[in-house]
Protein backbone atom coordinates (compact mmCIF):
# COMPACT_ATOMS: atom_id res chain seq x y z
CA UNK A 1 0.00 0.00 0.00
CA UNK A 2 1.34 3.32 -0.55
CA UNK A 3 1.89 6.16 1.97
CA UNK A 4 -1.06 8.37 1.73
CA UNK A 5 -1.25 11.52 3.76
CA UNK A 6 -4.47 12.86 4.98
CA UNK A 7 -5.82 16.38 6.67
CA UNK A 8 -8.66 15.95 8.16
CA UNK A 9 -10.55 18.81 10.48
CA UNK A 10 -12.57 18.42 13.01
CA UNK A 11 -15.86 18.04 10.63
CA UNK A 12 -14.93 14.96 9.38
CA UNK A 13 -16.81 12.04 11.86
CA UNK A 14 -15.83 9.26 9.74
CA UNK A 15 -13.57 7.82 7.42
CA UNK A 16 -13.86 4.80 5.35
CA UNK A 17 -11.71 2.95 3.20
CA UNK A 18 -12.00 0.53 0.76
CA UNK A 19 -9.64 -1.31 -1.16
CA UNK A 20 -9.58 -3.59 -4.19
CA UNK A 21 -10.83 -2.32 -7.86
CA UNK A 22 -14.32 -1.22 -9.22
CA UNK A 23 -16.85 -3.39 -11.20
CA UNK A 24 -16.14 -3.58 -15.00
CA UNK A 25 -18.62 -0.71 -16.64
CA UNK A 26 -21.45 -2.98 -18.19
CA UNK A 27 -22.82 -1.65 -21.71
CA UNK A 28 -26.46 -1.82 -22.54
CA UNK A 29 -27.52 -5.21 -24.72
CA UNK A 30 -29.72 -4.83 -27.72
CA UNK A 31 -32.67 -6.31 -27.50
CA UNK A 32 -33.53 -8.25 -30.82
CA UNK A 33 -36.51 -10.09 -30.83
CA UNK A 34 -38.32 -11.63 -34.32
CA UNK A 35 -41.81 -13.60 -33.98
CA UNK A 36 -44.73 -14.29 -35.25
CA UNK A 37 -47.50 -11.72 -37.14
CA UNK A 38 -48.32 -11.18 -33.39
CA UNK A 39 -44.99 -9.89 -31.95
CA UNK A 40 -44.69 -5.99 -32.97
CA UNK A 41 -48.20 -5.69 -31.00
CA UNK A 42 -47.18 -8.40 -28.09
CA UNK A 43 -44.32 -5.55 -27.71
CA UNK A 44 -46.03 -2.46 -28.00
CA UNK A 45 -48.98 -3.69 -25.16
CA UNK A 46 -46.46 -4.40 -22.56
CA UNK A 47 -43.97 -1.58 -22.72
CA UNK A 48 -46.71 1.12 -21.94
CA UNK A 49 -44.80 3.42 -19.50
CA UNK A 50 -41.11 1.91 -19.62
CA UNK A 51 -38.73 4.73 -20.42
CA UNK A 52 -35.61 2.81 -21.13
CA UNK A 53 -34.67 1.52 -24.30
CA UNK A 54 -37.03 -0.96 -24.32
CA UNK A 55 -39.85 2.03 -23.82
CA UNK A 56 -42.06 3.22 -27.12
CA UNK A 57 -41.31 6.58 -27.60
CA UNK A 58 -43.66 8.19 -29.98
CA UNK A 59 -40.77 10.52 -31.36
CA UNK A 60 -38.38 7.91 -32.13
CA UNK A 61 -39.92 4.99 -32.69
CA UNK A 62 -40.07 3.68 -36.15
CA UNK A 63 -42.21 1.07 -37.60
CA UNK A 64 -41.77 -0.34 -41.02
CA UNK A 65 -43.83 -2.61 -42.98
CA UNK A 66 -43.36 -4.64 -46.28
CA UNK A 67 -46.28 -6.65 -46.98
CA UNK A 68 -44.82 -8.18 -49.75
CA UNK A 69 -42.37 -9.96 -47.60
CA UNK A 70 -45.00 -10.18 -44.70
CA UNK A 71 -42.95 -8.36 -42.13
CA UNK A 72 -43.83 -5.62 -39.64
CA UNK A 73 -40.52 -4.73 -37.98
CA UNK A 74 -40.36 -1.88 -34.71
CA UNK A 75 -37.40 -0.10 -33.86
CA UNK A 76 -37.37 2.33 -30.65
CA UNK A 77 -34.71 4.06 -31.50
CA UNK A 78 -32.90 3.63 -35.21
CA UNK A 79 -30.64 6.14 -33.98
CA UNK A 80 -29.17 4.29 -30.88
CA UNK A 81 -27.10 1.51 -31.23
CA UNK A 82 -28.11 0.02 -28.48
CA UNK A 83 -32.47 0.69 -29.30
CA UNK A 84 -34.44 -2.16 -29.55
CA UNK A 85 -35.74 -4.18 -32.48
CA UNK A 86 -38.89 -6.26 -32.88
CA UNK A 87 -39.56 -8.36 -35.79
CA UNK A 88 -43.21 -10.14 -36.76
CA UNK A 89 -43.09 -11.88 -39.59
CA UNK A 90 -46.53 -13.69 -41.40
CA UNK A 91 -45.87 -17.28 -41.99
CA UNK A 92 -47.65 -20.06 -43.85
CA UNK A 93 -49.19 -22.26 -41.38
CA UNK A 94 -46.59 -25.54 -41.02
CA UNK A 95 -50.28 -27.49 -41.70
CA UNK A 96 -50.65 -25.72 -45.08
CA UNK A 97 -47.33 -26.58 -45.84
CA UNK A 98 -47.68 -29.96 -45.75
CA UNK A 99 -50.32 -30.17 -48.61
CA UNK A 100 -48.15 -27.87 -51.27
CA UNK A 101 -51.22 -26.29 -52.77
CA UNK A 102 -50.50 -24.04 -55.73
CA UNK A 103 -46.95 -24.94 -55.35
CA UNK A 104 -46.48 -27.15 -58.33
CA UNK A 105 -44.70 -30.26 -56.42
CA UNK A 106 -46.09 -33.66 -57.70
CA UNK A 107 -46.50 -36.87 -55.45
CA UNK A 108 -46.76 -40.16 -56.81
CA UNK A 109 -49.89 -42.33 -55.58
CA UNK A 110 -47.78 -43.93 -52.21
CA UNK A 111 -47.09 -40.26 -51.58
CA UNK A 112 -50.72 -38.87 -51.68
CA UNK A 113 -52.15 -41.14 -49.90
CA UNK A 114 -49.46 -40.94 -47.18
CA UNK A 115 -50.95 -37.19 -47.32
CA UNK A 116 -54.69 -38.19 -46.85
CA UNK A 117 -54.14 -40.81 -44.52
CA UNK A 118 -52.32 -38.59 -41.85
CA UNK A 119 -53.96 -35.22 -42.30
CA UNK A 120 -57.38 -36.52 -41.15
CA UNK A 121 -57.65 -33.47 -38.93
CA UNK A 122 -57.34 -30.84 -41.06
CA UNK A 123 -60.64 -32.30 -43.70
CA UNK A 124 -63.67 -30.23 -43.21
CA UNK A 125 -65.89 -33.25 -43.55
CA UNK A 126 -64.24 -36.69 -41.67
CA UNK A 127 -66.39 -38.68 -44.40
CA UNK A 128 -65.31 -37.02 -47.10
CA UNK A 129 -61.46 -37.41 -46.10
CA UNK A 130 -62.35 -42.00 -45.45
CA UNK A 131 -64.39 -41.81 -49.26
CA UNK A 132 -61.06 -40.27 -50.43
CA UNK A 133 -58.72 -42.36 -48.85
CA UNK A 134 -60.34 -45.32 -49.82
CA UNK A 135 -60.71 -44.45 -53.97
CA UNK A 136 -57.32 -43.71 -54.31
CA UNK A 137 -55.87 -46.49 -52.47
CA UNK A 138 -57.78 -48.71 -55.14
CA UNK A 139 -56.95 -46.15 -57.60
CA UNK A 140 -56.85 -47.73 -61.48
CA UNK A 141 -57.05 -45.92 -64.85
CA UNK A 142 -56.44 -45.92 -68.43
CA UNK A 143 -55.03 -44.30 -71.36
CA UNK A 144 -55.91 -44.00 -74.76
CA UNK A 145 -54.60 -41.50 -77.51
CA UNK A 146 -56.06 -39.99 -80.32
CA UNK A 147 -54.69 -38.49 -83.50
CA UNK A 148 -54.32 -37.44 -87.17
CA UNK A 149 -51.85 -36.39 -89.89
CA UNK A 150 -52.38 -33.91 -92.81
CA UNK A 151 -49.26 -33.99 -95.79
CA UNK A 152 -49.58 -33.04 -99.45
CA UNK A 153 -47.49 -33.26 -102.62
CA UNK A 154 -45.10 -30.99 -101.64
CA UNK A 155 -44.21 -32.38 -98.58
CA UNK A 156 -45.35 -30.68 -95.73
CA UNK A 157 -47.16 -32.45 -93.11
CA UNK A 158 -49.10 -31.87 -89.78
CA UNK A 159 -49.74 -34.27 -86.78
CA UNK A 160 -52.26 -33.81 -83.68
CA UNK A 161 -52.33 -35.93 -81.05
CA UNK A 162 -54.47 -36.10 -78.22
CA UNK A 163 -54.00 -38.11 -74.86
CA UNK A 164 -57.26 -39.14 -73.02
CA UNK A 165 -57.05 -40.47 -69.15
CA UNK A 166 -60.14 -42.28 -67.47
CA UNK A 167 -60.21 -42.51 -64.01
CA UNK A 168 -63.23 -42.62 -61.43
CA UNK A 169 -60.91 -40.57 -58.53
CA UNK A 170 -62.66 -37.97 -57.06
CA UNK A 171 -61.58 -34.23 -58.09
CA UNK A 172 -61.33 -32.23 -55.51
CA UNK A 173 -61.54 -32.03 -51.19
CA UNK A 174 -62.14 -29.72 -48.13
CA UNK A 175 -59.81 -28.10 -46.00
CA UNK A 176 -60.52 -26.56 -42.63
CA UNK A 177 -57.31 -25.66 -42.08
CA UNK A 178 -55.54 -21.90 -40.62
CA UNK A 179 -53.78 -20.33 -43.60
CA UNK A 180 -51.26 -18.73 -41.76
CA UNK A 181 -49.16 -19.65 -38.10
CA UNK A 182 -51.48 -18.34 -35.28
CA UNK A 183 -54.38 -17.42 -37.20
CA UNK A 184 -57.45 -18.87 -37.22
CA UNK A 185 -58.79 -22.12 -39.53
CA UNK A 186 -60.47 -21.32 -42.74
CA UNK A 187 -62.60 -23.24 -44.95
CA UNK A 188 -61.43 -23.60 -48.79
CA UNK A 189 -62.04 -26.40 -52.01
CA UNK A 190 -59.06 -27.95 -53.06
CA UNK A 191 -58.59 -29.64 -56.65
CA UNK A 192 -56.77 -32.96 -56.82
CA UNK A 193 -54.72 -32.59 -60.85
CA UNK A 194 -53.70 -36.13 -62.35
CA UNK A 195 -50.97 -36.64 -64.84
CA UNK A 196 -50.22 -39.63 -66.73
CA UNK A 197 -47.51 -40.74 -68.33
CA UNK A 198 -45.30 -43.86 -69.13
CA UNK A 199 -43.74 -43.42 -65.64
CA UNK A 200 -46.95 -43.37 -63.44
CA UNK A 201 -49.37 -41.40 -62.28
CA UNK A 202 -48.57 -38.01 -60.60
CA UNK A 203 -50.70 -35.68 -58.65
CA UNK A 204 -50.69 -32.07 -57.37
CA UNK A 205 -52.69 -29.72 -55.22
CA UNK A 206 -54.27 -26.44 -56.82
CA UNK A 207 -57.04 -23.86 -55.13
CA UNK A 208 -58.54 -20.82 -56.17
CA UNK A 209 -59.92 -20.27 -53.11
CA UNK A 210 -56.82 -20.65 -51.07
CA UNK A 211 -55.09 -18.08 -53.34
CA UNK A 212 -57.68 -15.28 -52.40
CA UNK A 213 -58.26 -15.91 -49.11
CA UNK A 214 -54.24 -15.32 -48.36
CA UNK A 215 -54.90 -11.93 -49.77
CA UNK A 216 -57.54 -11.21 -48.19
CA UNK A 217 -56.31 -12.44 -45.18
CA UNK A 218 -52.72 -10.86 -45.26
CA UNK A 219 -55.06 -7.57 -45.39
CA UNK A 220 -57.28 -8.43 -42.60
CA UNK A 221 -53.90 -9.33 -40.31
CA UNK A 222 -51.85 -6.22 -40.99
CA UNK A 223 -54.99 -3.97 -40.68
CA UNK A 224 -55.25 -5.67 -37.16
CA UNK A 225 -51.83 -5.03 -36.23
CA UNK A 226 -50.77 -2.00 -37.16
CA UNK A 227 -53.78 -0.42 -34.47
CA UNK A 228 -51.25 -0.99 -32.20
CA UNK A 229 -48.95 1.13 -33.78
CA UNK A 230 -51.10 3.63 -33.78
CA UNK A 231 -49.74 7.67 -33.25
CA UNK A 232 -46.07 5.81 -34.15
CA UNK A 233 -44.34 6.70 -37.67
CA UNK A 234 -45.53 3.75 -40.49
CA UNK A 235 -43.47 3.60 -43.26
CA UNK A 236 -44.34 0.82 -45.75
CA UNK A 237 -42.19 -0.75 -48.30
């Protein structure tokens, strides 16, 4: 220890001392957070009062939105390194996914009816899903073609041909199913395509019905969200 000298008078009652070194200054940690649809609003609701820099400050905090993408992203502070970040991003339901509608994949017969068999839950009409199952397990068909050629004397020539596929499969289902992660269960037709060819039969999922309700939807959830924002700077992208 080193020689210290001290002048003290006779106002002084006390004196402590302490040895040893001081606590390492601690930064601030961003907070980063990314979620569901839900999260910007989860955020906004319970930091009502907070003044830190998790705290919504109406004059710096930012709020951008990119529908498009399906994102509604908070920041309380662009300008502060250290400001906080939300994320809530709209995502097809993992139960959607599993059916591939309007997606253009193909699954053989084994493959769909893998599909029908296990996704009993998600059929609007339990009867509807065991008549399905059960006509393409026993699924048969045939092929035929069709065609004619045109030439003349000078040698040009035309063909047509025409394949034609029988089959008594039923064309289409019901989903009750949500659209998107978190959201609720909607009802919508889906259309069972069939392709044949010298390799087997393929099959593949398409809607209408689907395809306009996820507009229509996307609307209805980011109209719902964004009141939370509300009296905070929207930008949209």
């Amino acid at each position: 220890m080193e020689n210290l000298t001290l002048k003290l008078d006779g106002s002084t009652p006390e004196i402590i001392w302490r040895e040893g070194s001081a606590p390492d200054i601690e930064k601030p940690k961003q907070v980063v957070i990314s979620g569901d649809i839900r999260s910007v609003g989860a955020f906004v609701l319970g930091r009502t009062g907070i003044t830190n820099l998790q705290g919504i400050n109406k004059e710096t905090t930012l709020v951008t939105v990119n529908k498009e993408a399906g994102t509604i992203e908070l920041q309380t502070n662009p300008n502060d390194v250290y400001g906080s970040t939300v994320k809530g991003t709209l995502q097809i339901s993992d139960e959607l996914n599993l059916f591939c509608i309007n997606g253009g994949k193909m699954f053989s017969q084994k493959e769909l009816i893998k599909i029908l068999k296990f996704n009993r839950i998600h059929f609007s009409d339990p009867l509807e899903q065991q008549d399905l199952l059960k006509q393409y397990m026993a699924f048969s068909f045939k092929t035929g073609t069709e065609g004619h050629a045109n030439g003349d004397d000078r040698g040009n020539k035309s063909q047509a041909v025409s394949k034609i596929v029988e089959t008594n499969l039923p064309t289409s289902f019901t989903l009750k199913i949500p659209i998107y992660k978190g959201e609720r269960s909607l009802v919508f037709r889906v259309e069972i395509c069939l392709d044949v060819t010298d390799g087997g039969a393929k099959f593949w999922f398409e809607s209408v019905e689907l395809h306009e309700l996820q507009q229509t939807e996307k609307e209805i959830i980011f109209a719902r969200e964004l009141l939370f924002c509300d009296g905070l700077v929207i930008i949209y992208r």
